[in-house]
C-alpha atoms as a PDB file:
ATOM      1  CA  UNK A   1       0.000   0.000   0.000  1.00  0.00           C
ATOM      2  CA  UNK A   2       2.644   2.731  -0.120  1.00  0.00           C
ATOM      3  CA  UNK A   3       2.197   6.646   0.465  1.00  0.00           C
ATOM      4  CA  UNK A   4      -0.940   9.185   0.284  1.00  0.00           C
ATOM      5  CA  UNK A   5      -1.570  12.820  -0.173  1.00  0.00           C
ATOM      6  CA  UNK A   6      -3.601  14.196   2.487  1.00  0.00           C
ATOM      7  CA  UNK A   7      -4.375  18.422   1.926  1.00  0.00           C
ATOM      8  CA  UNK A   8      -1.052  18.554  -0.147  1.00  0.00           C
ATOM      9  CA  UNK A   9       1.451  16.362   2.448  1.00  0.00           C
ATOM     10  CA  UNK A  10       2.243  12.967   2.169  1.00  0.00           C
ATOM     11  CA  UNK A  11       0.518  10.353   4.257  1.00  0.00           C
ATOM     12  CA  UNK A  12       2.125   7.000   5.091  1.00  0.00           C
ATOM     13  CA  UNK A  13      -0.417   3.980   5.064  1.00  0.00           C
ATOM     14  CA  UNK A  14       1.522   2.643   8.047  1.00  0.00           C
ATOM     15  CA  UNK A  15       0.191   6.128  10.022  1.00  0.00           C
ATOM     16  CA  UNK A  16      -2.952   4.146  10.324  1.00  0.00           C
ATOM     17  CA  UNK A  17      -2.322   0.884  10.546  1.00  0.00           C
ATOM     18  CA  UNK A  18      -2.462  -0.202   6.345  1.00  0.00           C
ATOM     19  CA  UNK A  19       1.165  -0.781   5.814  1.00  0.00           C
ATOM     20  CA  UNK A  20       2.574  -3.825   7.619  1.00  0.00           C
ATOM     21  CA  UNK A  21      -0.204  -3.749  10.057  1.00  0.00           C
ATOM     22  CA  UNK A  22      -3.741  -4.353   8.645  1.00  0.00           C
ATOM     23  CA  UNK A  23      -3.205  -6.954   5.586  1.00  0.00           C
ATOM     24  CA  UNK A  24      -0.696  -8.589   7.977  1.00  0.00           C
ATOM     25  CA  UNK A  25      -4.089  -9.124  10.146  1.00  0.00           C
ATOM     26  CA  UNK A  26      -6.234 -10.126   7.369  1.00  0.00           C
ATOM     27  CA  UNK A  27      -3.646 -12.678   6.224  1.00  0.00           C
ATOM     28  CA  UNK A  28      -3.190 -14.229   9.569  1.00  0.00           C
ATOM     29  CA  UNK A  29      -6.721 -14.400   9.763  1.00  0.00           C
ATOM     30  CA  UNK A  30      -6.839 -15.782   6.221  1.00  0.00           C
ATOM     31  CA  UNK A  31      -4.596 -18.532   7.082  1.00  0.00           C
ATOM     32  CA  UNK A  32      -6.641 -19.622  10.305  1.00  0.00           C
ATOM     33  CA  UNK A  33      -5.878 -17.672  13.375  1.00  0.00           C
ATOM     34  CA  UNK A  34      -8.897 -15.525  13.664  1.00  0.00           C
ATOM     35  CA  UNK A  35      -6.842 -13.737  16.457  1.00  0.00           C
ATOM     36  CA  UNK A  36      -4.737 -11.763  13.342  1.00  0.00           C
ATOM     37  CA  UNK A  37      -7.502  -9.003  12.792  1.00  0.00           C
ATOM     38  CA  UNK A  38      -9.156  -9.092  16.366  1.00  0.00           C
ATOM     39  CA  UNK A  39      -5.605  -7.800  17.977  1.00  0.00           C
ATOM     40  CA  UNK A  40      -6.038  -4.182  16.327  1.00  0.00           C
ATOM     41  CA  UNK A  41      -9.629  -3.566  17.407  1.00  0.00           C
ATOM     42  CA  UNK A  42     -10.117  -0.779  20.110  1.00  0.00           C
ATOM     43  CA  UNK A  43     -12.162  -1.911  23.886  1.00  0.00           C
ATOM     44  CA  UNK A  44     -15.145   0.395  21.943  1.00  0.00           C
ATOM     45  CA  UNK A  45     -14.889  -0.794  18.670  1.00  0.00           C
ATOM     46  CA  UNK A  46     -18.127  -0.914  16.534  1.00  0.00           C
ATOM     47  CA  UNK A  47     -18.336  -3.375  13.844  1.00  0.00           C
ATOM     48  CA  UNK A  48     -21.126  -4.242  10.965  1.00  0.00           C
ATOM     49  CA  UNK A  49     -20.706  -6.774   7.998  1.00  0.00           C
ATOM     50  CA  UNK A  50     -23.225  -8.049   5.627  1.00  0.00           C
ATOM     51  CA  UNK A  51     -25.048 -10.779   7.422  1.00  0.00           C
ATOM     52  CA  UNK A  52     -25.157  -8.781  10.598  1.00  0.00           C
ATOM     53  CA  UNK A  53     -29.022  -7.393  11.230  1.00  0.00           C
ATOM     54  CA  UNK A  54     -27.562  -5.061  14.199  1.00  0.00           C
ATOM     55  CA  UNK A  55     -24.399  -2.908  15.093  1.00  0.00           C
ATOM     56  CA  UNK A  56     -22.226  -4.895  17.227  1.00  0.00           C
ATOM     57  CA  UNK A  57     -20.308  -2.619  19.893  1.00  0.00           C
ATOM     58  CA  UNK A  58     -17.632  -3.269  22.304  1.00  0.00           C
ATOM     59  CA  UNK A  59     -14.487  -5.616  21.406  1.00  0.00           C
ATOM     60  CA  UNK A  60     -15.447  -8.662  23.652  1.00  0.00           C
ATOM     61  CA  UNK A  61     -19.198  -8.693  21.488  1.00  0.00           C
ATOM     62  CA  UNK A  62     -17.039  -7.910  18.066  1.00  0.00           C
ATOM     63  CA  UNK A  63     -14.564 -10.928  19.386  1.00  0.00           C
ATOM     64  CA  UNK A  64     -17.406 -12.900  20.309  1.00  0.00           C
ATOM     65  CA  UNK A  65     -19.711 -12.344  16.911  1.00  0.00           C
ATOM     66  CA  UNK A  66     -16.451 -13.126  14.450  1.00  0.00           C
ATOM     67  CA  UNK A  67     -15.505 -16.297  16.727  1.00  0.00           C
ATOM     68  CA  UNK A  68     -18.706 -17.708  16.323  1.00  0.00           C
ATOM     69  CA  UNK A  69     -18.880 -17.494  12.067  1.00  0.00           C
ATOM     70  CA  UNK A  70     -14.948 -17.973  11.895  1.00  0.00           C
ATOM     71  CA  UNK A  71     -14.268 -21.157   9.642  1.00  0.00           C
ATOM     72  CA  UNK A  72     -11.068 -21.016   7.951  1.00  0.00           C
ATOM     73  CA  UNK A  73     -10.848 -20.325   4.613  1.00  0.00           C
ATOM     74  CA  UNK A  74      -7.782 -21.366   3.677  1.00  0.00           C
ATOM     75  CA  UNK A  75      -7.282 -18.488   1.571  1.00  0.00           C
ATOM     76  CA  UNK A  76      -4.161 -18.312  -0.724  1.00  0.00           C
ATOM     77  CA  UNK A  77      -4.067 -14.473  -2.336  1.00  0.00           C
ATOM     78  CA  UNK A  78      -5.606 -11.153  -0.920  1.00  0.00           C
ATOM     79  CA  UNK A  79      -5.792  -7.745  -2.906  1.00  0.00           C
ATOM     80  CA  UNK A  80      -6.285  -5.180  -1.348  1.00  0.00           C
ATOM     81  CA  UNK A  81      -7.184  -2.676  -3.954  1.00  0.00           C
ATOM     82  CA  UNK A  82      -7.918   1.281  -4.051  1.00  0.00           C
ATOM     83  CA  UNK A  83      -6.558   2.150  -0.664  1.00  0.00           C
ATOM     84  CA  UNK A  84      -7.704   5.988   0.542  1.00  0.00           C
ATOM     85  CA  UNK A  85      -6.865   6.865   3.805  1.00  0.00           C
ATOM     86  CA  UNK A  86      -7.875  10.410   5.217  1.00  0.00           C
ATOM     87  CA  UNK A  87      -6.416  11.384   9.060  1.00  0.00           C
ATOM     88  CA  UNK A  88      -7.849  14.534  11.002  1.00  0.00           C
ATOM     89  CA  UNK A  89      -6.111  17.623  11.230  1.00  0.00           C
ATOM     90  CA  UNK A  90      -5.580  16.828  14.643  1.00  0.00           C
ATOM     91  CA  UNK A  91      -3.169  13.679  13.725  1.00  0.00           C
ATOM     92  CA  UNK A  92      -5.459  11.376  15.983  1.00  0.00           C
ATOM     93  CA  UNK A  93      -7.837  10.010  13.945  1.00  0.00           C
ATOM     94  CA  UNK A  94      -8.095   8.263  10.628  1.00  0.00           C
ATOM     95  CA  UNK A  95     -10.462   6.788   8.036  1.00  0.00           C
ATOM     96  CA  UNK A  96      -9.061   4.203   5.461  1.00  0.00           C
ATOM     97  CA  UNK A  97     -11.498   2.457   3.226  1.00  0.00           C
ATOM     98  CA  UNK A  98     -10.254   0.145   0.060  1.00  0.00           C
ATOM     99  CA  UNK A  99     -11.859  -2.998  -1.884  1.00  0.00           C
ATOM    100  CA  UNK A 100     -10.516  -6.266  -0.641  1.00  0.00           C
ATOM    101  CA  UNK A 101     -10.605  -9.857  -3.084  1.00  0.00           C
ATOM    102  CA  UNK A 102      -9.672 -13.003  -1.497  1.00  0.00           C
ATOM    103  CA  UNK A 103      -9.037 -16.103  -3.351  1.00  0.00           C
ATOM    104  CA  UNK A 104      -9.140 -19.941  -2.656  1.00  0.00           C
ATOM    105  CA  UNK A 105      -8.000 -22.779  -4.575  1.00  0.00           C
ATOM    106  CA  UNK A 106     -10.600 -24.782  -6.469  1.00  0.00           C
ATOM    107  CA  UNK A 107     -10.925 -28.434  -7.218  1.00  0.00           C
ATOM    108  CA  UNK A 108      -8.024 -28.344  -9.966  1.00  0.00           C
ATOM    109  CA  UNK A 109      -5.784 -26.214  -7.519  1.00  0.00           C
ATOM    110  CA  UNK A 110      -6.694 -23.011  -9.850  1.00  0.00           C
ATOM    111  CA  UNK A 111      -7.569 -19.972  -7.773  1.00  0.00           C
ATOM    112  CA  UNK A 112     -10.840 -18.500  -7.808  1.00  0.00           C
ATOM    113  CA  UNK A 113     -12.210 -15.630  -6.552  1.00  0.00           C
ATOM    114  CA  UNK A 114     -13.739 -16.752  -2.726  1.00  0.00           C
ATOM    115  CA  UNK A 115     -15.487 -12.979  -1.829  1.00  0.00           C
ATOM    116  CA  UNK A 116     -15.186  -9.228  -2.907  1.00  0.00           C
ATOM    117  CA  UNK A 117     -15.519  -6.824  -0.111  1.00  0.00           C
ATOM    118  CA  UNK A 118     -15.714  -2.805   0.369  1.00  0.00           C
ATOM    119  CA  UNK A 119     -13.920  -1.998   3.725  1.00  0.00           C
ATOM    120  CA  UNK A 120     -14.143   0.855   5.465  1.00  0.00           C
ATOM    121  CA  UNK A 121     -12.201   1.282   8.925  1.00  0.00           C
ATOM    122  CA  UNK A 122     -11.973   3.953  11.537  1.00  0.00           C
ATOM    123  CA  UNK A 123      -8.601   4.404  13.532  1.00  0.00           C
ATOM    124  CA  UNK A 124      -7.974   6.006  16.523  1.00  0.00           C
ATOM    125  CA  UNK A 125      -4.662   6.774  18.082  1.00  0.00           C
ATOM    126  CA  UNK A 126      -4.397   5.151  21.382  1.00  0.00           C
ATOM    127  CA  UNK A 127      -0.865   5.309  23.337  1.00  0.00           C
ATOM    128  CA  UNK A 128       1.002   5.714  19.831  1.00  0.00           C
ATOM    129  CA  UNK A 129      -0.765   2.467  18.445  1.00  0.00           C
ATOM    130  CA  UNK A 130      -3.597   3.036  15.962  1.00  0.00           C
ATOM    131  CA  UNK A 131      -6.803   1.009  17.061  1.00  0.00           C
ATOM    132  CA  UNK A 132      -9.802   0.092  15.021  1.00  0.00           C
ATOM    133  CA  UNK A 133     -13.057   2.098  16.475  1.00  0.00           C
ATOM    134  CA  UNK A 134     -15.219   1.037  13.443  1.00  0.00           C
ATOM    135  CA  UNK A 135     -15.418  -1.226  11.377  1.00  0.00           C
ATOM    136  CA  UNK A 136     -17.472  -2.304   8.354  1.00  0.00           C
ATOM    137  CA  UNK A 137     -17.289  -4.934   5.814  1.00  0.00           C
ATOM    138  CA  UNK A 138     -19.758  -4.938   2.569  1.00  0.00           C
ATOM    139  CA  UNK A 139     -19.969  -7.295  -0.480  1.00  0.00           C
ATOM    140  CA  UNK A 140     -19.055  -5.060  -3.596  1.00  0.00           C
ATOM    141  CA  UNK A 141     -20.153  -8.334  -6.071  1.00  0.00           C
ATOM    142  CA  UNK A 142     -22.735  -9.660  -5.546  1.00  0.00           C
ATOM    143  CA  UNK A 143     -25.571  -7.959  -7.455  1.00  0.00           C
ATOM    144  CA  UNK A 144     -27.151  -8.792 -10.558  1.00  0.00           C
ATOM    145  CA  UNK A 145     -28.006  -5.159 -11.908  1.00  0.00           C
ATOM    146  CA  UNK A 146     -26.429  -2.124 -10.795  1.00  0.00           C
ATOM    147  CA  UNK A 147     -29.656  -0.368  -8.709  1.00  0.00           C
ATOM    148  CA  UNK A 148     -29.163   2.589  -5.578  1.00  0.00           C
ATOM    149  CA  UNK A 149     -31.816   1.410  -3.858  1.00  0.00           C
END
């Protein structure tokens, strides 16, 4: 994921957690320890994804929700694709969203696509570490027709 402009100055992905930190979650996840992507999450963390009917708040729920649907994957590639990150002017907070493909091996040990996702994160700077105080994971392919509503 490399560097970003942010109002004219360049913004390292690794400011808020992209670079090094993030995709190293996912993949741990990816490979079966669900524990990758649940070690950056903030104590207040809100999370939604698509099956979800409610908000989830608070890491132990967040923890507790992903535990319980967790099967591993065994997921071989991961692109993470169209990275934006925006951080206040304060320096303390951040906003990264970018569109995520993760790929399995089929029966002939091709790869195929497993899911598409839109990812959005919030990041908050807590004792120089920057935690994950929302989260929220969408399916960007799974529609027939392209409708807003």
């Amino acid at each position: 994921m490399g560097e970003y402009a942010l109002n004219g100055r360049p913004v390292a992905a690794a400011q808020v957690g992209a670079h090094g930190r993030w995709p190293s979650r996912d993949e741990r996840f990816s490979v079966g320890d669900p524990n990758g992507c649940l070690d950056g999450f903030a104590d207040e963390v809100s999370y939604f994804d698509p099956i979800l009917k409610d908000i989830v708040v608070g890491k132990e729920k967040v923890v507790e929700w992903l535990s319980s649907i967790y099967s591993d994957p065994n997921i071989v590639r991961s692109d993470y694709l169209n990275p934006t990150v925006h951080v206040s002017d304060s320096g303390d907070f951040a906003v990264m969203g970018y569109n995520l493909k993760t790929y399995v091996l089929d029966d002939e040990g091709d790869e195929k696509l497993l899911r598409a996702w839109n990812a959005t994160h919030g990041y908050r700077l807590v004792d120089g570490q920057w935690l994950i105080v929302h989260a929220n994971w969408a399916f960007s392919e799974t529609l027939k027709e392209m409708v807003a509503s």
